[in-house]
PDB file of N, CA and C in Angstrom:
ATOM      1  N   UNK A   1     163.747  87.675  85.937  1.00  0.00           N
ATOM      2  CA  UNK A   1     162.857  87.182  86.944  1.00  0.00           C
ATOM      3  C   UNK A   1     163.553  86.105  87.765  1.00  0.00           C
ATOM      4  N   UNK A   2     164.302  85.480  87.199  1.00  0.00           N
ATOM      5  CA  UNK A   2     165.316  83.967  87.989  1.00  0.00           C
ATOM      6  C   UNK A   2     165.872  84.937  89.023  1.00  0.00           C
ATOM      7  N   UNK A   3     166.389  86.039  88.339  1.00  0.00           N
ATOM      8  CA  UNK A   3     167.212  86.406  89.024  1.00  0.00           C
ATOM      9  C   UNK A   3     167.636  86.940  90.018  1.00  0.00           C
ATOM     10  N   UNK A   4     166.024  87.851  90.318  1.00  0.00           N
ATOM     11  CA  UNK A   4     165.369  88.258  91.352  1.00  0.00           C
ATOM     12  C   UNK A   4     165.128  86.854  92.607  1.00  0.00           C
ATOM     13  N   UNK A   5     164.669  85.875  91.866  1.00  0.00           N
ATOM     14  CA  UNK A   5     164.659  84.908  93.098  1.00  0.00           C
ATOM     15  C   UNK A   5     165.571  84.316  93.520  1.00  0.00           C
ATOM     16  N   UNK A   6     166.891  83.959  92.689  1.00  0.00           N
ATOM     17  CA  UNK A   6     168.315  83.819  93.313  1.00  0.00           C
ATOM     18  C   UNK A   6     168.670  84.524  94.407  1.00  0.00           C
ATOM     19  N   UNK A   7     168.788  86.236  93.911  1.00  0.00           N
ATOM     20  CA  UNK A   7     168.820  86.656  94.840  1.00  0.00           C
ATOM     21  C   UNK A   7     168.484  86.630  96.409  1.00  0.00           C
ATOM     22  N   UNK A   8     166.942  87.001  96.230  1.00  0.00           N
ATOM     23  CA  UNK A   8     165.844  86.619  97.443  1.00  0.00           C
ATOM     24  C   UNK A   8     166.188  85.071  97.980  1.00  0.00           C
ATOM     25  N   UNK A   9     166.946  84.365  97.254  1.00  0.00           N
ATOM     26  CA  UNK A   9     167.059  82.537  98.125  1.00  0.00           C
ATOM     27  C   UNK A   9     168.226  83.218  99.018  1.00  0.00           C
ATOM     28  N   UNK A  10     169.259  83.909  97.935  1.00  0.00           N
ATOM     29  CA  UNK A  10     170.855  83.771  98.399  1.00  0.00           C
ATOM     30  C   UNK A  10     170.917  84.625  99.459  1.00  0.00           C
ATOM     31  N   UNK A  11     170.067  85.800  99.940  1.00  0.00           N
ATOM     32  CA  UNK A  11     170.142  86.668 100.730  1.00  0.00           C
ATOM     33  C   UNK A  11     169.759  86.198 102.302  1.00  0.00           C
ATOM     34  N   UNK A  12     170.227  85.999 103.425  1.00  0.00           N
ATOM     35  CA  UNK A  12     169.660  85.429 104.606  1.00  0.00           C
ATOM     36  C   UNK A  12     168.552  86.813 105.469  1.00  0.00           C
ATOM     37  N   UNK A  13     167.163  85.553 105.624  1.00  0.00           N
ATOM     38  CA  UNK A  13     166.292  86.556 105.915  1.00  0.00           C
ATOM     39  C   UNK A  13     166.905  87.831 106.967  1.00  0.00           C
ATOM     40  N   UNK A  14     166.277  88.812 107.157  1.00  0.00           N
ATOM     41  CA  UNK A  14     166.558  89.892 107.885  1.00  0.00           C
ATOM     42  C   UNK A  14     165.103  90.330 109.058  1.00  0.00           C
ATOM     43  N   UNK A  15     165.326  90.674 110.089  1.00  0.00           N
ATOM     44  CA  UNK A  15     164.241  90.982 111.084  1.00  0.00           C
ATOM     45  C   UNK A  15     163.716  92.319 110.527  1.00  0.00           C
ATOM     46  N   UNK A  16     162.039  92.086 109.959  1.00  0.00           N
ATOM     47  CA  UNK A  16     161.958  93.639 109.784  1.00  0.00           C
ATOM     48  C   UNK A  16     161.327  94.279 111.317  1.00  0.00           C
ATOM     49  N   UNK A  17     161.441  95.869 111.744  1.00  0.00           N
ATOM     50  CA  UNK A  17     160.873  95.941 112.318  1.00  0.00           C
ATOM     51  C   UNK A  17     159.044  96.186 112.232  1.00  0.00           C
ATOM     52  N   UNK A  18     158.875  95.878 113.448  1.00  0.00           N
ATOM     53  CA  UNK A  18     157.023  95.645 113.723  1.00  0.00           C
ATOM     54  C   UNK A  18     156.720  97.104 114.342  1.00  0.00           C
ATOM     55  N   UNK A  19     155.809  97.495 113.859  1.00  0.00           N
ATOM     56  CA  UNK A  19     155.260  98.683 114.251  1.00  0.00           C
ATOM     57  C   UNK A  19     153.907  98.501 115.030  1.00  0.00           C
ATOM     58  N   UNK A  20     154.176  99.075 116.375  1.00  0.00           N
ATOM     59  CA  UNK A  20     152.364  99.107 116.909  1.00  0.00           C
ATOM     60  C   UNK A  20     151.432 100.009 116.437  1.00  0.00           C
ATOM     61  N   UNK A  21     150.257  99.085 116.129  1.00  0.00           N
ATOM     62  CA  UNK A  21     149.121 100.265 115.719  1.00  0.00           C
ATOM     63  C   UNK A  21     148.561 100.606 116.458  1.00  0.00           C
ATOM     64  N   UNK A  22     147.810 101.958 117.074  1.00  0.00           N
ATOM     65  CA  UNK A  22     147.193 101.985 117.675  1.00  0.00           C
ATOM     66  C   UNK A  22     145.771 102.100 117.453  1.00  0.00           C
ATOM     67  N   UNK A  23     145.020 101.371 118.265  1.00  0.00           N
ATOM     68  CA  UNK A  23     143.702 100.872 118.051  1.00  0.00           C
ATOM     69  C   UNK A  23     142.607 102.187 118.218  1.00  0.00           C
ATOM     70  N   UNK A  24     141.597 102.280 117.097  1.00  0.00           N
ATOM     71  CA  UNK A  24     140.553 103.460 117.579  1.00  0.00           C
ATOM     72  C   UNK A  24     140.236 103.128 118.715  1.00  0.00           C
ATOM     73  N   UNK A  25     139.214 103.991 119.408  1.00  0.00           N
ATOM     74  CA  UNK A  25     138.387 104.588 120.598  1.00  0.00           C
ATOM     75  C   UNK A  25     137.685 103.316 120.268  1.00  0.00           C
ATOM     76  N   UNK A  26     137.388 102.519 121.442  1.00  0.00           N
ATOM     77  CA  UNK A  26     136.360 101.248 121.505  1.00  0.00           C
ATOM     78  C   UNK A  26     134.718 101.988 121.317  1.00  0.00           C
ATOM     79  N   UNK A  27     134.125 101.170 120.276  1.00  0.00           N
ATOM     80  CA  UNK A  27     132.485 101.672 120.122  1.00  0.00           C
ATOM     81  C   UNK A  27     131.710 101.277 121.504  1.00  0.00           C
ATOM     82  N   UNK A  28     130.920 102.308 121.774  1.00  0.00           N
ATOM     83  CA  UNK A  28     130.440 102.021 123.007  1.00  0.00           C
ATOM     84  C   UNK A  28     129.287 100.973 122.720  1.00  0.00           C
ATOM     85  N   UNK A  29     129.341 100.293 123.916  1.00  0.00           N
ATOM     86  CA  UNK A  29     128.128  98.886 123.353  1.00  0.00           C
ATOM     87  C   UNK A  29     127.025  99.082 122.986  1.00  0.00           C
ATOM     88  N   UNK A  30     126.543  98.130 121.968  1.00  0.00           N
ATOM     89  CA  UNK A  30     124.530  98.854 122.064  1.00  0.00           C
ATOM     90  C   UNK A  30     123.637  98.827 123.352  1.00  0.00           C
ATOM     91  N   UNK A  31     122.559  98.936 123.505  1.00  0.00           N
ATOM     92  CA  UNK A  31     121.792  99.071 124.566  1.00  0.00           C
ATOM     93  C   UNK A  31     121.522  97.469 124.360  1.00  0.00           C
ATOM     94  N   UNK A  32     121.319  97.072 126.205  1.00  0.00           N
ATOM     95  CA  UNK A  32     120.514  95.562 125.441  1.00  0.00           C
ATOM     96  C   UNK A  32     118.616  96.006 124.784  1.00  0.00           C
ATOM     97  N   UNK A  33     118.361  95.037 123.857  1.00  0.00           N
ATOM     98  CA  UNK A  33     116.934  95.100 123.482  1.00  0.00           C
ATOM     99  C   UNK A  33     115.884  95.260 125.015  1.00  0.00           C
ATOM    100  N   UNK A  34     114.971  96.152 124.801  1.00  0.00           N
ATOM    101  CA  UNK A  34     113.750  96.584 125.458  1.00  0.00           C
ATOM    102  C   UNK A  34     112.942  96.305 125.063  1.00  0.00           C
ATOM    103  N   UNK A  35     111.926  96.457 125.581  1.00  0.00           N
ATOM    104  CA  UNK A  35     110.396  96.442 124.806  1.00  0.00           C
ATOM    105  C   UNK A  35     110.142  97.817 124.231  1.00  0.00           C
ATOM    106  N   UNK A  36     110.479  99.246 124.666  1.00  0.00           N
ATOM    107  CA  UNK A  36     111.064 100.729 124.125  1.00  0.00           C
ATOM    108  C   UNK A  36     111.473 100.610 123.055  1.00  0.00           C
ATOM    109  N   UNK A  37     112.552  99.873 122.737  1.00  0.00           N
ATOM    110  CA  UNK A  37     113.676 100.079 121.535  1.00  0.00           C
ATOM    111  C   UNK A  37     113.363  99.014 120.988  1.00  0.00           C
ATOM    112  N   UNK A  38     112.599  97.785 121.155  1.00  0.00           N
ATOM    113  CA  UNK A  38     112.670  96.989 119.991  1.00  0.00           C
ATOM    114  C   UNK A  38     112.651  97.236 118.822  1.00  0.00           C
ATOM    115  N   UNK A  39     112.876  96.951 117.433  1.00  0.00           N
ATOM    116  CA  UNK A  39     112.308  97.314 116.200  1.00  0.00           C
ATOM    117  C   UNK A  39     111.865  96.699 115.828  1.00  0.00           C
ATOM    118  N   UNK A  40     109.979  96.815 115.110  1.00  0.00           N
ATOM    119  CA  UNK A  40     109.204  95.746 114.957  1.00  0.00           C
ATOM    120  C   UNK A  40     108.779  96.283 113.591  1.00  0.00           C
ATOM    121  N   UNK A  41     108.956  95.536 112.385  1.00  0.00           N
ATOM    122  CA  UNK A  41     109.041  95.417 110.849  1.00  0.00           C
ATOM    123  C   UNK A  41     107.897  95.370 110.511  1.00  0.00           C
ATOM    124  N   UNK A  42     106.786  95.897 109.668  1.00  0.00           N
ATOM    125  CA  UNK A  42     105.692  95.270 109.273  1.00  0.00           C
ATOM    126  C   UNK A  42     105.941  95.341 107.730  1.00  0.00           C
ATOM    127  N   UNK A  43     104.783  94.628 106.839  1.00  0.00           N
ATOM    128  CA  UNK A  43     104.919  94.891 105.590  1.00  0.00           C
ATOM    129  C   UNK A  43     103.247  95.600 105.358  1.00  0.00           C
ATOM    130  N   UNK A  44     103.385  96.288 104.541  1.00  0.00           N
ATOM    131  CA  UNK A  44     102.589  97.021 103.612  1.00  0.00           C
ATOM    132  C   UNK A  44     102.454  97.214 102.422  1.00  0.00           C
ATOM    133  N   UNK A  45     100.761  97.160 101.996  1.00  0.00           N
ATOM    134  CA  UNK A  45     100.534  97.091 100.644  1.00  0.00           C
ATOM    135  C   UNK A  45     100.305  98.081 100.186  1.00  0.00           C
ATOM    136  N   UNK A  46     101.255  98.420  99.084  1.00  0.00           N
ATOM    137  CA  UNK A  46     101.127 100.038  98.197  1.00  0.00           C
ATOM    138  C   UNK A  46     100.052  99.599  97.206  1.00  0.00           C
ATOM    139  N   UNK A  47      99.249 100.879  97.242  1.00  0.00           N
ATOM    140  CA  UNK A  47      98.300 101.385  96.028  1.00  0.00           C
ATOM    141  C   UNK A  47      98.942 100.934  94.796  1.00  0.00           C
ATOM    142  N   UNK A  48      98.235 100.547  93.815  1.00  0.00           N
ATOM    143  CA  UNK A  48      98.761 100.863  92.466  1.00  0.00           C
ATOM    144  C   UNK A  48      99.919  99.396  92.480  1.00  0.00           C
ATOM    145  N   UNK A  49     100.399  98.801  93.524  1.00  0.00           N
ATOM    146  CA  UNK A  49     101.461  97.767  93.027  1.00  0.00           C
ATOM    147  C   UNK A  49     100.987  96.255  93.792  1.00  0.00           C
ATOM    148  N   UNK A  50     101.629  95.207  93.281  1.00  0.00           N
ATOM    149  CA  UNK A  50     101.099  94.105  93.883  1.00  0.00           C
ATOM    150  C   UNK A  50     102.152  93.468  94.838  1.00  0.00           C
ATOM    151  N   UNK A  51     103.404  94.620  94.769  1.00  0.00           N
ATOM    152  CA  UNK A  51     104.373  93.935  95.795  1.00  0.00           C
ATOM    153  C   UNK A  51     104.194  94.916  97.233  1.00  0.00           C
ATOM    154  N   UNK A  52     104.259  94.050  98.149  1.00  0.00           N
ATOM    155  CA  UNK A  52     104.192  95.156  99.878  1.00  0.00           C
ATOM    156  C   UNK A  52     106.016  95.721  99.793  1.00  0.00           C
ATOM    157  N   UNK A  53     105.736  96.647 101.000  1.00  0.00           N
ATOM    158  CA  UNK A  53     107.112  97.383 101.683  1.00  0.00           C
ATOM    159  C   UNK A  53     107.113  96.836 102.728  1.00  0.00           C
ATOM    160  N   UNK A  54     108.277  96.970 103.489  1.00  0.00           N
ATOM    161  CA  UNK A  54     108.659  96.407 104.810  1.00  0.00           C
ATOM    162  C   UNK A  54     109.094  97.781 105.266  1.00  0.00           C
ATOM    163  N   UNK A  55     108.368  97.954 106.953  1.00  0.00           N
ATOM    164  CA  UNK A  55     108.308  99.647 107.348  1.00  0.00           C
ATOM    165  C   UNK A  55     108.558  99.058 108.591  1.00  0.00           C
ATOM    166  N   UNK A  56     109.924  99.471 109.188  1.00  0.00           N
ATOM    167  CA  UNK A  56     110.223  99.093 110.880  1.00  0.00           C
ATOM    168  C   UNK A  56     110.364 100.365 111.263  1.00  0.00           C
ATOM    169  N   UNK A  57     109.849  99.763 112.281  1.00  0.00           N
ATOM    170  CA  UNK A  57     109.943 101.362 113.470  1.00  0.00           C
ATOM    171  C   UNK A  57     109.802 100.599 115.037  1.00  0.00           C
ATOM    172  N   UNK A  58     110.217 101.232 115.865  1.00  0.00           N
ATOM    173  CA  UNK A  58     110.147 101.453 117.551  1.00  0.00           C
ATOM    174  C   UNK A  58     108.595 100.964 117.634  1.00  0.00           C
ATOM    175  N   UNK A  59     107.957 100.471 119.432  1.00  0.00           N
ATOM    176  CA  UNK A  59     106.841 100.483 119.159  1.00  0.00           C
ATOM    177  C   UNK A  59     106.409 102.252 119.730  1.00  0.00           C
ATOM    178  N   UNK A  60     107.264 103.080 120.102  1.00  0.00           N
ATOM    179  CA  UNK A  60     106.797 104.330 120.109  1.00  0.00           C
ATOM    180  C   UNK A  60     106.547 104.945 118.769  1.00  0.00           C
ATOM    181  N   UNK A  61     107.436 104.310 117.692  1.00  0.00           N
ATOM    182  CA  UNK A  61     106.994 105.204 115.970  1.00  0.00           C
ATOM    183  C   UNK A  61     105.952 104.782 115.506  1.00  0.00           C
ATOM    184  N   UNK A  62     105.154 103.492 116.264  1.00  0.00           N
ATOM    185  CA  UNK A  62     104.572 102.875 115.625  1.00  0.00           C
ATOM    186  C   UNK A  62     103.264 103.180 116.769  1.00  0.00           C
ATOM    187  N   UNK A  63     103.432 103.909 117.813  1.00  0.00           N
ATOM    188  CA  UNK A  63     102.406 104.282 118.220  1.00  0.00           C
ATOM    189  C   UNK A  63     101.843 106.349 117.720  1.00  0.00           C
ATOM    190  N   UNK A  64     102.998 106.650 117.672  1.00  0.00           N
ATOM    191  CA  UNK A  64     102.772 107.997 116.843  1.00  0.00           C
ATOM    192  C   UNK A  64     102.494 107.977 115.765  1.00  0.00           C
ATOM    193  N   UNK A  65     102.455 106.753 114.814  1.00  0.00           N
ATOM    194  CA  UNK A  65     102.317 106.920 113.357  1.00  0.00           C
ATOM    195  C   UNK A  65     100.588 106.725 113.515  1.00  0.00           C
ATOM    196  N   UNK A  66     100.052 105.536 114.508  1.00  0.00           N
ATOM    197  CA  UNK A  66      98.828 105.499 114.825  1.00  0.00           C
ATOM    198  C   UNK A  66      98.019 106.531 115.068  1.00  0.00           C
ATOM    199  N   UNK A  67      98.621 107.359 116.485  1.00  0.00           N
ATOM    200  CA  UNK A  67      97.791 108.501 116.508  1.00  0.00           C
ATOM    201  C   UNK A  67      97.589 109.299 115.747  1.00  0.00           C
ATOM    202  N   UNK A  68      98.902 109.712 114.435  1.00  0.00           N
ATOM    203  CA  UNK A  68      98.945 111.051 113.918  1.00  0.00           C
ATOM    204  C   UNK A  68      97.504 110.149 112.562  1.00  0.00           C
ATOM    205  N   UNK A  69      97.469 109.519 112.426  1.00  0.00           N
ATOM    206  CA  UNK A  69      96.385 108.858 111.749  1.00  0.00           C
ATOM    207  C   UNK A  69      95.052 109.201 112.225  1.00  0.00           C
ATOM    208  N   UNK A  70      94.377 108.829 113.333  1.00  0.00           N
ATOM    209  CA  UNK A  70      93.439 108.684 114.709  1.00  0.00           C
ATOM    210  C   UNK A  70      93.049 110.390 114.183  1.00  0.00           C
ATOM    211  N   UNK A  71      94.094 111.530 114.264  1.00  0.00           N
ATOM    212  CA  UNK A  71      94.192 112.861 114.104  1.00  0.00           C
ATOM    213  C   UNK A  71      93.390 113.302 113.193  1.00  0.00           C
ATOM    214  N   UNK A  72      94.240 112.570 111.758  1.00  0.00           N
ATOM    215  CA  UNK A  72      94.159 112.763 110.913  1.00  0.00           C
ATOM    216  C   UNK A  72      92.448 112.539 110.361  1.00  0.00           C
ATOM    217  N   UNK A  73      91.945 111.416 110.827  1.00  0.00           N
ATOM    218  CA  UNK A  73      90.681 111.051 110.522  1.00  0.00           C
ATOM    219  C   UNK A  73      89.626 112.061 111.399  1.00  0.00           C
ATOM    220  N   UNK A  74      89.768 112.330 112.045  1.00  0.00           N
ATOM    221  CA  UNK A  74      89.127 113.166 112.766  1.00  0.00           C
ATOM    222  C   UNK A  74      88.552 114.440 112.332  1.00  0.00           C
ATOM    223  N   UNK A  75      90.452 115.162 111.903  1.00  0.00           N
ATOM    224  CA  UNK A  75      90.043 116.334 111.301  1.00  0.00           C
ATOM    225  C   UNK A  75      89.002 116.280 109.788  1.00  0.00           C
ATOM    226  N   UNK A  76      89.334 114.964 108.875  1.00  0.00           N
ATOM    227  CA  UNK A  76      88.671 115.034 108.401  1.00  0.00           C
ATOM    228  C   UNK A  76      87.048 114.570 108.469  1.00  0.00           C
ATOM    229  N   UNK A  77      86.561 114.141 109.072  1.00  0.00           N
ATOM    230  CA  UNK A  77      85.554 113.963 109.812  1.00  0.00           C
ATOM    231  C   UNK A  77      84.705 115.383 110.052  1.00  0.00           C
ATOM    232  N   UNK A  78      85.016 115.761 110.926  1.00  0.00           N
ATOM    233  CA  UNK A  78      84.768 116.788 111.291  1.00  0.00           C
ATOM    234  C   UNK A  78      84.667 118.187 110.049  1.00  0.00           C
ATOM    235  N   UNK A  79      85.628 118.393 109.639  1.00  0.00           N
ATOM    236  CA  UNK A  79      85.697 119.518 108.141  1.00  0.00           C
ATOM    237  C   UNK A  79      84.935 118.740 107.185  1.00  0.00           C
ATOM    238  N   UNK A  80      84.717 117.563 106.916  1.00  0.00           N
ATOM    239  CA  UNK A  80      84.507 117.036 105.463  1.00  0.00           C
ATOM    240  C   UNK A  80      85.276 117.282 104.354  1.00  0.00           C
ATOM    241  N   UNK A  81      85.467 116.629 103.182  1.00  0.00           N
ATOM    242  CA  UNK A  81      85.874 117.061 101.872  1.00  0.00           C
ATOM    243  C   UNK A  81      85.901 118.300 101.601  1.00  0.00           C
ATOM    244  N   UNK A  82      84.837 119.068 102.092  1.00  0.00           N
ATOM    245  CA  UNK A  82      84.826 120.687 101.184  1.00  0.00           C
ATOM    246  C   UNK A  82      83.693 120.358 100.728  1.00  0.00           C
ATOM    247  N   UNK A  83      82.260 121.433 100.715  1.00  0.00           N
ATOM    248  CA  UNK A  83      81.115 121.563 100.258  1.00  0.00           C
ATOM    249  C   UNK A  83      81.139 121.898  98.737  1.00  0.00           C
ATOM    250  N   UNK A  84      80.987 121.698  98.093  1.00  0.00           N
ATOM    251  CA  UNK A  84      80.545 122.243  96.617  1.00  0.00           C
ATOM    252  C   UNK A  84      79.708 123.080  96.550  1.00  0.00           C
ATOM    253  N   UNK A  85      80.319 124.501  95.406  1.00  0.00           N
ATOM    254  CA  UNK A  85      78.600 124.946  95.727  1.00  0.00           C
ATOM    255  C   UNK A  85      78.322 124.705  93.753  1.00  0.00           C
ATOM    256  N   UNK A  86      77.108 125.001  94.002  1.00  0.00           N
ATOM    257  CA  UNK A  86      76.476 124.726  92.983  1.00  0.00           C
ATOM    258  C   UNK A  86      77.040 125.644  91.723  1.00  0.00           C
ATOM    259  N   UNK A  87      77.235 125.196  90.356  1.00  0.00           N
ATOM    260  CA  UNK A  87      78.018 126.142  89.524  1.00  0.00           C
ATOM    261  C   UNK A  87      79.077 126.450  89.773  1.00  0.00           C
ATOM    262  N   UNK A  88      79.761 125.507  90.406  1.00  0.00           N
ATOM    263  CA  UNK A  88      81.412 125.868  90.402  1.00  0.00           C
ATOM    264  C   UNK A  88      82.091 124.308  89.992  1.00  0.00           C
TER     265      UNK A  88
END
């Protein structure tokens, strides 16, 4: 091990050569923030647990998640549960 560094003292440095790298394809920039593209986080409380989720979406995901709801209540509204019949 000395001997290796004797060496390496006794030897006068040498120029290594430098290699250019070439740089990837530049990422294209993000969009600036909109009121469209914002992402707006909410939290929610699951059934059955006492800790919420955190659910981000666009305010367009967050206006389709509304309607498909709005839909959703409707149809059931309208159909009901399902009638029972008697003896079944």
């Amino acid at each position: 091990m000395f001997s290796l560094q004797a060496q390496a003292a006794s030897e006068p440095e040498q120029e290594t050569e430098v290699t250019q790298i070439e740089e990837a394809a530049p990422e294209p920039e993000a969009e600036p923030a909109t009121e469209e593209n914002t992402v707006i986080c909410r939290r929610t409380q699951l059934i059955g647990s006492k800790f919420t989720k955190r659910i981000c979406g666009t305010q367009a995901e967050w206006d389709e998640l509304a309607r498909k709801g709005r839909v959703s209540t409707a149809e059931f509204q309208a159909k009901g549960a399902g009638i029972r019949q008697a003896g079944n």
